[in-house]
Protein backbone atom coordinates (compact mmCIF):
# COMPACT_ATOMS: atom_id res chain seq x y z
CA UNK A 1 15.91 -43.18 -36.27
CA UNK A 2 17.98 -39.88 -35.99
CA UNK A 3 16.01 -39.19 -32.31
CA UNK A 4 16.18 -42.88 -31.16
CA UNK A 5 19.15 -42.17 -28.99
CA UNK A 6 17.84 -38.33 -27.46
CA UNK A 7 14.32 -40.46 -26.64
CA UNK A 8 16.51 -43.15 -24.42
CA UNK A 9 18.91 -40.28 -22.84
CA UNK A 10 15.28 -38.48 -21.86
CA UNK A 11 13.88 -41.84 -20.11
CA UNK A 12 17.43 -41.90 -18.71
CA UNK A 13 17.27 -38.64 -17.40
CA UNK A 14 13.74 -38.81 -16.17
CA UNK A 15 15.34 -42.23 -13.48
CA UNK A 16 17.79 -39.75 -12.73
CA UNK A 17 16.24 -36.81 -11.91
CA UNK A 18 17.39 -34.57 -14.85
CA UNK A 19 14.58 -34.35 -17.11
CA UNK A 20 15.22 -30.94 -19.19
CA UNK A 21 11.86 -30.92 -19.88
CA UNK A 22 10.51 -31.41 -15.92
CA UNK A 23 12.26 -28.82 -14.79
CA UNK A 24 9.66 -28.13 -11.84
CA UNK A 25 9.00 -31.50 -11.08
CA UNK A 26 9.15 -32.12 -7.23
CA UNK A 27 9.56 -35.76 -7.87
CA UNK A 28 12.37 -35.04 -10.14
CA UNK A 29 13.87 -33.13 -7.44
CA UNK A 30 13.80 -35.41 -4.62
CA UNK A 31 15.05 -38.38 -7.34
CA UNK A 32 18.09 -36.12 -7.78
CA UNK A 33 18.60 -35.10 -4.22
CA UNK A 34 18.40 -38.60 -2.88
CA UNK A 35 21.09 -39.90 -5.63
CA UNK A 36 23.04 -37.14 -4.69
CA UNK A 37 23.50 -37.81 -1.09
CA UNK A 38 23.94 -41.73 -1.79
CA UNK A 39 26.65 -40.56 -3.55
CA UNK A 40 28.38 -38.28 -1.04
CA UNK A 41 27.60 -40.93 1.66
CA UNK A 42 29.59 -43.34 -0.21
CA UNK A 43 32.79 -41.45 -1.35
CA UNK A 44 32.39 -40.35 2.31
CA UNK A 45 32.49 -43.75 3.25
CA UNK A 46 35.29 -44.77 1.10
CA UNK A 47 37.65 -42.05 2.65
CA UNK A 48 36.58 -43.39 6.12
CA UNK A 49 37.90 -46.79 5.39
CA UNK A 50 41.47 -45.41 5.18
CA UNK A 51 41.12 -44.00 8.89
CA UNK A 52 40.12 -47.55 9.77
CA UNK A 53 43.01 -49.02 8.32
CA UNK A 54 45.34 -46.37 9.27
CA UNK A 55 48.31 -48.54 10.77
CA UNK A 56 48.58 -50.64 7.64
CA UNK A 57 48.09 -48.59 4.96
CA UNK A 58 49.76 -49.27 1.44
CA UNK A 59 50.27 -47.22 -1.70
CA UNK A 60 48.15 -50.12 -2.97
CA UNK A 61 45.28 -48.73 -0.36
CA UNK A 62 45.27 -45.55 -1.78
CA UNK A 63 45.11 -46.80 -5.38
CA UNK A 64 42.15 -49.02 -4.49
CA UNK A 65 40.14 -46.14 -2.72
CA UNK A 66 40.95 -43.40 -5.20
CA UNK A 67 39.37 -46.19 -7.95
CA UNK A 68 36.63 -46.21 -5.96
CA UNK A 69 36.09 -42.13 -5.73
CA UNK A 70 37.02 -41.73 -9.39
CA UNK A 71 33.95 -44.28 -10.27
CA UNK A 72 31.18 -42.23 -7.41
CA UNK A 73 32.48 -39.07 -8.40
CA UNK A 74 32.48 -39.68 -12.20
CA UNK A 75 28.74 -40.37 -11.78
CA UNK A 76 28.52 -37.20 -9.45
CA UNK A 77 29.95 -34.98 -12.23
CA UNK A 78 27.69 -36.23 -14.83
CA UNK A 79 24.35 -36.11 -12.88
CA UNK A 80 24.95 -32.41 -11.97
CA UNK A 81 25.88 -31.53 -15.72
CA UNK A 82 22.43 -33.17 -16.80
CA UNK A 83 20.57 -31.44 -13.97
CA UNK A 84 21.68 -27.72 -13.52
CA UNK A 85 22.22 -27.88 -17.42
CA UNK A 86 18.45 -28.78 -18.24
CA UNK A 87 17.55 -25.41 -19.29
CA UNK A 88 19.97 -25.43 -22.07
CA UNK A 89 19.81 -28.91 -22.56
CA UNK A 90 16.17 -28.77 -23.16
CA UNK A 91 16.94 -25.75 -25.83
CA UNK A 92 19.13 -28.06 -27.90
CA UNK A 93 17.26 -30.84 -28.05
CA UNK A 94 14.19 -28.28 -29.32
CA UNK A 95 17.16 -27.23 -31.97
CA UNK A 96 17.24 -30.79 -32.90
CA UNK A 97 13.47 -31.37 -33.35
CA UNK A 98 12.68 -28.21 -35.35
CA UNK A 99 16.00 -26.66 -37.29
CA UNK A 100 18.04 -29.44 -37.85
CA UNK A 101 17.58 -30.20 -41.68
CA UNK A 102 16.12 -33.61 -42.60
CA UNK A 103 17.72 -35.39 -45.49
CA UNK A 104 14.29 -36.62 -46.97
CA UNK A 105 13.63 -33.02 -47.41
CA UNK A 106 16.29 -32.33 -48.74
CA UNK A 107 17.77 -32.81 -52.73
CA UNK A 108 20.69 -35.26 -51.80
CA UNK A 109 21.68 -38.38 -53.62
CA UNK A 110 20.90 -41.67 -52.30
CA UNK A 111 24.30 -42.11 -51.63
CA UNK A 112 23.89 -39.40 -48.98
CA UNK A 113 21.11 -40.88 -47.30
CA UNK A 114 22.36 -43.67 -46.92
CA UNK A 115 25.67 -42.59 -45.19
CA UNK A 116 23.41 -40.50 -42.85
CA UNK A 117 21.52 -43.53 -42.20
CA UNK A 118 24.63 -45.28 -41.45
CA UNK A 119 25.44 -42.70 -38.93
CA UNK A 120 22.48 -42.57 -37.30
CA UNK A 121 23.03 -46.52 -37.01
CA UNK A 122 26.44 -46.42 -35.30
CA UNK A 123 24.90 -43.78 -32.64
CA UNK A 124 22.25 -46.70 -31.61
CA UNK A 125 24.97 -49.50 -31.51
CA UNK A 126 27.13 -47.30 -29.69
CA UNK A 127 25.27 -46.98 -27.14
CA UNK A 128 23.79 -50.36 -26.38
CA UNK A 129 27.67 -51.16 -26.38
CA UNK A 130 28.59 -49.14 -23.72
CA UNK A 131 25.40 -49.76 -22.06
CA UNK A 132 26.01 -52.96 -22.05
CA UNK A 133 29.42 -52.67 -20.93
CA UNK A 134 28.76 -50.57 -18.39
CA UNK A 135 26.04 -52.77 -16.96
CA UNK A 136 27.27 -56.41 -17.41
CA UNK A 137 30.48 -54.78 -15.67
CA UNK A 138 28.71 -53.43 -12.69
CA UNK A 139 26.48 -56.76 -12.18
CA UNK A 140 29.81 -58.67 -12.17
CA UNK A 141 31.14 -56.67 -9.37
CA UNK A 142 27.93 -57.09 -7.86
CA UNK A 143 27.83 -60.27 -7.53
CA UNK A 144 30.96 -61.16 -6.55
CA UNK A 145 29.87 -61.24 -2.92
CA UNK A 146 27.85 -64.37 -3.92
CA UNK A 147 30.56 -66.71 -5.33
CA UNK A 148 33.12 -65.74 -2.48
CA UNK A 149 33.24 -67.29 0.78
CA UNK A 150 33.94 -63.54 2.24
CA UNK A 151 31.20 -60.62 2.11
CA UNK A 152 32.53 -58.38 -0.50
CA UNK A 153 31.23 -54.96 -1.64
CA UNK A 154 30.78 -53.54 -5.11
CA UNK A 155 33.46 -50.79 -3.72
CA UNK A 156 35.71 -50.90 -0.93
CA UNK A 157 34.29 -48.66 1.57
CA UNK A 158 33.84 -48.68 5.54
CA UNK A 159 30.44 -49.79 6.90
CA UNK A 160 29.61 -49.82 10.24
CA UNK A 161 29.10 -52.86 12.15
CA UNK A 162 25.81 -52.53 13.60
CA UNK A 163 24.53 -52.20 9.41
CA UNK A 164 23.88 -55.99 8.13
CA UNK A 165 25.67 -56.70 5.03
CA UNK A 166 23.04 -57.13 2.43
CA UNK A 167 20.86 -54.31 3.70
CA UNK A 168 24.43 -52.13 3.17
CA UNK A 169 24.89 -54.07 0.24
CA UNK A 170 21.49 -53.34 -1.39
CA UNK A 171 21.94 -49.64 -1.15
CA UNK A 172 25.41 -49.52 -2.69
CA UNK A 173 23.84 -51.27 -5.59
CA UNK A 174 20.82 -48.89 -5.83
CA UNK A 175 23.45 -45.77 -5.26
CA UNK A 176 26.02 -46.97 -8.38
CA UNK A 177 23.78 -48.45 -10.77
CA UNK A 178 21.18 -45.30 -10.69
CA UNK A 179 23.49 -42.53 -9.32
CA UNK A 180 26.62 -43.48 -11.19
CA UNK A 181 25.90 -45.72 -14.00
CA UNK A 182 22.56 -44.26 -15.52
CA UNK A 183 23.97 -40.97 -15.07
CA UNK A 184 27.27 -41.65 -16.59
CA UNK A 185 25.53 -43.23 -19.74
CA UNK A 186 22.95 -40.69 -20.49
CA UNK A 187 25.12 -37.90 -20.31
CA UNK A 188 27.71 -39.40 -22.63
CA UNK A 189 25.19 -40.66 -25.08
CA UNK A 190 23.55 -37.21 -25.06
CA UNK A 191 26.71 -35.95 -25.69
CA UNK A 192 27.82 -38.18 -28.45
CA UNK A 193 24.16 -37.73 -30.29
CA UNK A 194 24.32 -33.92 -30.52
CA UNK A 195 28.03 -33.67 -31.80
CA UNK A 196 27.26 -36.05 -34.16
CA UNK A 197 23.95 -35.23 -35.17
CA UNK A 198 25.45 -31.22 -35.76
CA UNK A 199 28.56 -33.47 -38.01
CA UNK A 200 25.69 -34.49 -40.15
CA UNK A 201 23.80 -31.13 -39.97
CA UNK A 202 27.78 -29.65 -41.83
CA UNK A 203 27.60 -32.29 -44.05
CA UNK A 204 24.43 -31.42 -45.67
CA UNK A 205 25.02 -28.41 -45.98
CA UNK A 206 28.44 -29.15 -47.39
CA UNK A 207 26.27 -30.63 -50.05
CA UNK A 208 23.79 -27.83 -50.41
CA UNK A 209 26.57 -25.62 -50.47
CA UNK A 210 28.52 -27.76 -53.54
CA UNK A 211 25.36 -27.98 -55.84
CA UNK A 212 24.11 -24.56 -54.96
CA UNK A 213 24.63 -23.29 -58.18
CA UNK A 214 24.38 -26.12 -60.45
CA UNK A 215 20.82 -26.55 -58.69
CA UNK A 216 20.01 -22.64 -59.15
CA UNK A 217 20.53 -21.72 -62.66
CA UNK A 218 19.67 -24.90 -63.79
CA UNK A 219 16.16 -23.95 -62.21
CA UNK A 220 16.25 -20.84 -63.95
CA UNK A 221 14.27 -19.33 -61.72
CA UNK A 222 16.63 -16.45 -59.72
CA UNK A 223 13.57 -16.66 -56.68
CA UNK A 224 14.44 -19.97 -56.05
CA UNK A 225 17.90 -19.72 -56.08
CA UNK A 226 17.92 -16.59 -53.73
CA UNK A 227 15.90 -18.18 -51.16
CA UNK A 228 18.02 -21.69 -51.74
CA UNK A 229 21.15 -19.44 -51.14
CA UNK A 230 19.45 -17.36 -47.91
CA UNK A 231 18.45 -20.83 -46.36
CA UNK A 232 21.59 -22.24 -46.51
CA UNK A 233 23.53 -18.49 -44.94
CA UNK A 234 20.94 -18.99 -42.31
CA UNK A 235 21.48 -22.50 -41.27
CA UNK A 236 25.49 -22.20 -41.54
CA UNK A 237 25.10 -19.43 -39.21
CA UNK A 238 22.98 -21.36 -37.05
CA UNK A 239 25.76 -24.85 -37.19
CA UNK A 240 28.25 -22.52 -36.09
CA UNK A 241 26.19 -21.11 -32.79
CA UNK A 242 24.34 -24.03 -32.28
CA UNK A 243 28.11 -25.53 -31.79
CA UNK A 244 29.26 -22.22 -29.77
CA UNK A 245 26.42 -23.55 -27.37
CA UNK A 246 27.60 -27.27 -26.56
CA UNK A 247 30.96 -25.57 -25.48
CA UNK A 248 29.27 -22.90 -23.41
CA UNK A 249 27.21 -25.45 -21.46
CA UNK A 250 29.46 -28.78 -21.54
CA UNK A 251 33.00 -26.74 -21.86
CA UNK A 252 34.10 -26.99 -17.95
CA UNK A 253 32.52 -30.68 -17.39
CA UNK A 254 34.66 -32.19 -20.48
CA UNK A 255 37.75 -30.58 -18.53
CA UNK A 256 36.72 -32.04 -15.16
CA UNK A 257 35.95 -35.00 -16.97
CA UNK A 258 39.40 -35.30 -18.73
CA UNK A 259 41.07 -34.48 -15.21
CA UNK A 260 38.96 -37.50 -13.05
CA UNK A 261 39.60 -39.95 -16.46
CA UNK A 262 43.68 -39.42 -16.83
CA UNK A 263 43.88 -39.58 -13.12
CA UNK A 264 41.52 -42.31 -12.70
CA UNK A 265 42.96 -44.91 -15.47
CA UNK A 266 46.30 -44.24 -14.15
CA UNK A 267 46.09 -45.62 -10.98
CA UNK A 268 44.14 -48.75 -12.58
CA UNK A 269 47.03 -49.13 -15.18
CA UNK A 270 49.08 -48.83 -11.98
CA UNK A 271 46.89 -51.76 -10.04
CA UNK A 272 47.33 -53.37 -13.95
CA UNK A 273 51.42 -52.88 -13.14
CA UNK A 274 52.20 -54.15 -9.94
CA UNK A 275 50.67 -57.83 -10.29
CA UNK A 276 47.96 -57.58 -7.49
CA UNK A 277 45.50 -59.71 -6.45
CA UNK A 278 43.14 -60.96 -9.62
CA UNK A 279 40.08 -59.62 -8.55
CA UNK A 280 41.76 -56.16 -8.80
CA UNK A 281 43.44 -56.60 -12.17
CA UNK A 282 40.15 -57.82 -13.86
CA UNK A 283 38.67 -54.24 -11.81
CA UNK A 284 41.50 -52.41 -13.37
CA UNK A 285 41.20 -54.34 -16.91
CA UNK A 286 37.53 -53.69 -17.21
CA UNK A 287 37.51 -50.19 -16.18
CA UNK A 288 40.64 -48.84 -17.79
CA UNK A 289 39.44 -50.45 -21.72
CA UNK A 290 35.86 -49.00 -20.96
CA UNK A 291 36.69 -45.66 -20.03
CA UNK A 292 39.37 -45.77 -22.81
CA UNK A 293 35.95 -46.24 -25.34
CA UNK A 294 33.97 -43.84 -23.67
CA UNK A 295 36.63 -41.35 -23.95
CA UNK A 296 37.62 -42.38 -27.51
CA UNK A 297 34.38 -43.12 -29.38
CA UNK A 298 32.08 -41.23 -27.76
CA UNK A 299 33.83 -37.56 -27.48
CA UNK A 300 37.47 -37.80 -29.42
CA UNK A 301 36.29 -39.43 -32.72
CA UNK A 302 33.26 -37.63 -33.07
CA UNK A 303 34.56 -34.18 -32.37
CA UNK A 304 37.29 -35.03 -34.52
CA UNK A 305 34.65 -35.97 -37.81
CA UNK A 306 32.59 -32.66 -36.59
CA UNK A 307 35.70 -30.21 -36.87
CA UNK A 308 36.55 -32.33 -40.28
CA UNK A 309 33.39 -31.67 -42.24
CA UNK A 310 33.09 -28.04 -40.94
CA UNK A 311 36.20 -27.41 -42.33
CA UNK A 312 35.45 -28.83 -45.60
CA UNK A 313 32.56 -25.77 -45.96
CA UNK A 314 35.14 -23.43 -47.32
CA UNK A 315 36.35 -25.18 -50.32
CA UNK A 316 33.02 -26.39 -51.50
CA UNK A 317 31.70 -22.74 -51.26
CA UNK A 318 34.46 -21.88 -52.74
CA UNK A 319 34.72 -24.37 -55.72
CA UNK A 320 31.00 -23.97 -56.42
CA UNK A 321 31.10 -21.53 -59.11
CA UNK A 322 29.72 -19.08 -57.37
CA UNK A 323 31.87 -16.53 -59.91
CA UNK A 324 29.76 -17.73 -62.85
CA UNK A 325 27.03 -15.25 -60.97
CA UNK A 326 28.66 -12.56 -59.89
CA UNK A 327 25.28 -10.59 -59.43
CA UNK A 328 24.19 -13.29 -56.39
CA UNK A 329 27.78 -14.04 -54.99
CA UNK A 330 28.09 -11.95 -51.91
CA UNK A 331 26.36 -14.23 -49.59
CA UNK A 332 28.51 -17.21 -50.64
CA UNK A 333 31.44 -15.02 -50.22
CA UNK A 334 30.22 -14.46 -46.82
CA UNK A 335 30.18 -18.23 -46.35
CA UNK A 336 33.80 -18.52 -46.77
CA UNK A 337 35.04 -16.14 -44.98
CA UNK A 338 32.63 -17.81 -41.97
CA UNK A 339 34.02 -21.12 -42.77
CA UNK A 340 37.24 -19.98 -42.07
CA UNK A 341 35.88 -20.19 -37.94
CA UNK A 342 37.78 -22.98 -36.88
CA UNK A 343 34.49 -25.28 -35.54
CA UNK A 344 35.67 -27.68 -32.70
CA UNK A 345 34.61 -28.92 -29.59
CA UNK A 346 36.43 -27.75 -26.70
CA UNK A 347 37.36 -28.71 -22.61
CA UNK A 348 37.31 -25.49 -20.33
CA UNK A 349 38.44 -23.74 -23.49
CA UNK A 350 41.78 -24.95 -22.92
CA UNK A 351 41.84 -27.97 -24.74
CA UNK A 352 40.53 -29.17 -28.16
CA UNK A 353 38.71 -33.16 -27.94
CA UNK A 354 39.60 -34.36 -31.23
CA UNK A 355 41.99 -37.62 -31.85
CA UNK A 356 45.22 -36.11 -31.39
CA UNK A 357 43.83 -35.32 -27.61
CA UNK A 358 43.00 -38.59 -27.06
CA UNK A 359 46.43 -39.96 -28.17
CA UNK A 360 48.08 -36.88 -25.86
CA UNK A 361 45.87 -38.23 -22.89
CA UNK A 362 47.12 -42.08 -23.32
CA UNK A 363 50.89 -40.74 -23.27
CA UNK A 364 50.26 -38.42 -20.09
CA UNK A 365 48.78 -41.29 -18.46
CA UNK A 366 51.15 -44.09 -19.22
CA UNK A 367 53.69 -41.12 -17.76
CA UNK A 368 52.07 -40.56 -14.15
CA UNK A 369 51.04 -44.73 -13.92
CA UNK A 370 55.29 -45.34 -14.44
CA UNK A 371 55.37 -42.38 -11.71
CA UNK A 372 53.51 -44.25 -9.19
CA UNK A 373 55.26 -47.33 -9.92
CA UNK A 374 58.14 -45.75 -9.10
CA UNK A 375 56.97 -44.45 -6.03
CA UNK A 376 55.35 -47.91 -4.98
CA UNK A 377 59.09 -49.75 -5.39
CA UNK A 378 61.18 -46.93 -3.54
């Protein structure tokens, strides 16, 4: 159960071209490179429709194009993370497999396990939520074309005359649901899984760390409690690098990822503002509540629980008697001055994702959508 959701983001990432562990793969390669340039070609293609419609252009035009870009170049971001990232992707997900600590091998209460199992529970229904979203979204736009007197595409984009419509069609569909969707939801569930699979990794040890004593010299046996003590300095060590690592590799894609989101939902909220035509505001609706989840649920919340429990480390070391044994203390003295690390997940270093991000995002991007507003009625 705790490696259901790394097994789908590997299948994912094998349709995409990113497998971490196919590295040399040639077909792997050309997957990725021909995703890649459907995407160009179509943000290319996007741009090019405002040169067509040059004379008549509206603020409205802009907003509609830009929503278009945001979406391709979302997908863009995410595909490159998972494929020049492999490498250390692969190395975490080999963290996972064989240093993570398993709570069936460990002494915790049933009361533990079961709030681990509950965890590993709202990771799976997570993502077939946003999965789902995602993909019933994407077939709606889809299809629109067939319940519309007028050829419509998935995004607003120039095509060239001489292309028929469904052939053009056809490839848009292959280019957003593969290059752009897939990507988009692999990544993010990827990400998700390991932040909160390292929260659950802190709180076992938390619990270790709170019984250590109570667990030792009731054994009576100081060899056992030495090695109990050692294991849990070692893993500790390990949470906090193991953590270090997600920001080195996925530091500078959360920040480009924050930038394209707050810039991305405001014009939406902004196509949301100004009344336009329906098919638009259920565009704008659709997009702006499920990038609003993604952002929320699968980065904010669970880097917020992740730098909650790591912080709780340094008052159960240091409420867990450890001065009853003076003559074995040093290494849990060591623990909480450690703990003391603030443990968070980070954007470009610049910015801490936890929930008081997420609120400071909403506010900025209510700001610049009443901006544009403003600049749409002047």
């Amino acid at each position: 159960m705790s490696h259901y959701t790394i097994e789908k983001c590997l299948t994912m990432a094998w349709i995409v071209g990113a497998h971490p562990d196919m590295r040399h793969n040639k077909c792997q390669l050309s997957i990725f490179v021909a995703l890649a340039i459907g995407n160009w070609i179509t943000i290319y293609l996007i741009i090019s429709l405002l040169f067509y419609k040059e004379d008549t252009i509206t603020i409205g035009d802009f907003a509609e194009t830009f929503s278009g870009m945001s979406l391709v170049i979302h997908g863009i971001q995410r595909s490159f993370s998972l494929f020049f990232n492999r490498k250390q992707i692969s190395e975490m997900l080999q963290y996972v497999r064989s240093t993570f600590w398993k709570e069936s091998d460990l002494d915790v209460t049933d009361e533990e396990k079961y709030i681990c199992k509950i965890y590993y529970s709202k990771l799976k229904i997570a993502m077939y939520i946003f999965a789902c979203s995602c993909t019933s979204n994407l077939f709606g736009f889809c299809c629109q074309t067939f319940f519309s007197d007028e050829d419509i595409l998935p995004l607003a984009c120039y095509k060239p005359e001489w292309v028929p419509f469904y052939s053009f069609w056809f490839l848009q569909v292959l280019v957003i649901f593969f290059g752009v969707n897939m990507a988009v939801i692999c990544f993010d569930t990827l990400i998700m899984t390991l932040i909160v699979l390292t929260h659950i990794q802190f709180r076992l040890l938390n619990h270790e760390v709170e019984n250590l004593y109570s667990y030792g010299l009731g054994q009576g046996n100081r060899k056992y409690f030495v090695n109990k003590l050692k294991k849990i300095v070692r893993h500790h060590n390990f949470l906090l690098e193991f953590t270090q690592k997600i920001n080195m590799t996925f530091s500078e894609t959360f920040l480009t990822y924050m930038g394209i989101i707050i810039i991305a939902i405001c014009i939406e909220m902004y196509n949301l503002s100004t009344g336009a035509n329906m098919e638009l505001l259920i565009r704008a609706t659709l997009f702006t509540t499920g990038t609003l989840f993604q952002f929320v649920v699968f980065y904010c919340i669970p880097a917020q629980d992740l730098t909650d429990e790591a912080e709780k480390t340094f008052s159960r070391a240091y409420f867990s008697k450890w001065y009853e044994n003076l003559k074995n203390a040093q290494p849990t003295k060591n623990i909480i001055l450690q703990s003391q690390q603030r443990v968070f997940i980070t954007a470009g270093r610049l910015i801490d994702i936890n929930l008081a991000t997420s609120l400071a995002t909403v506010k900025t991007m209510v700001s610049y959508c009443m901006f544009l507003r403003t600049m749409g009625v002047d």
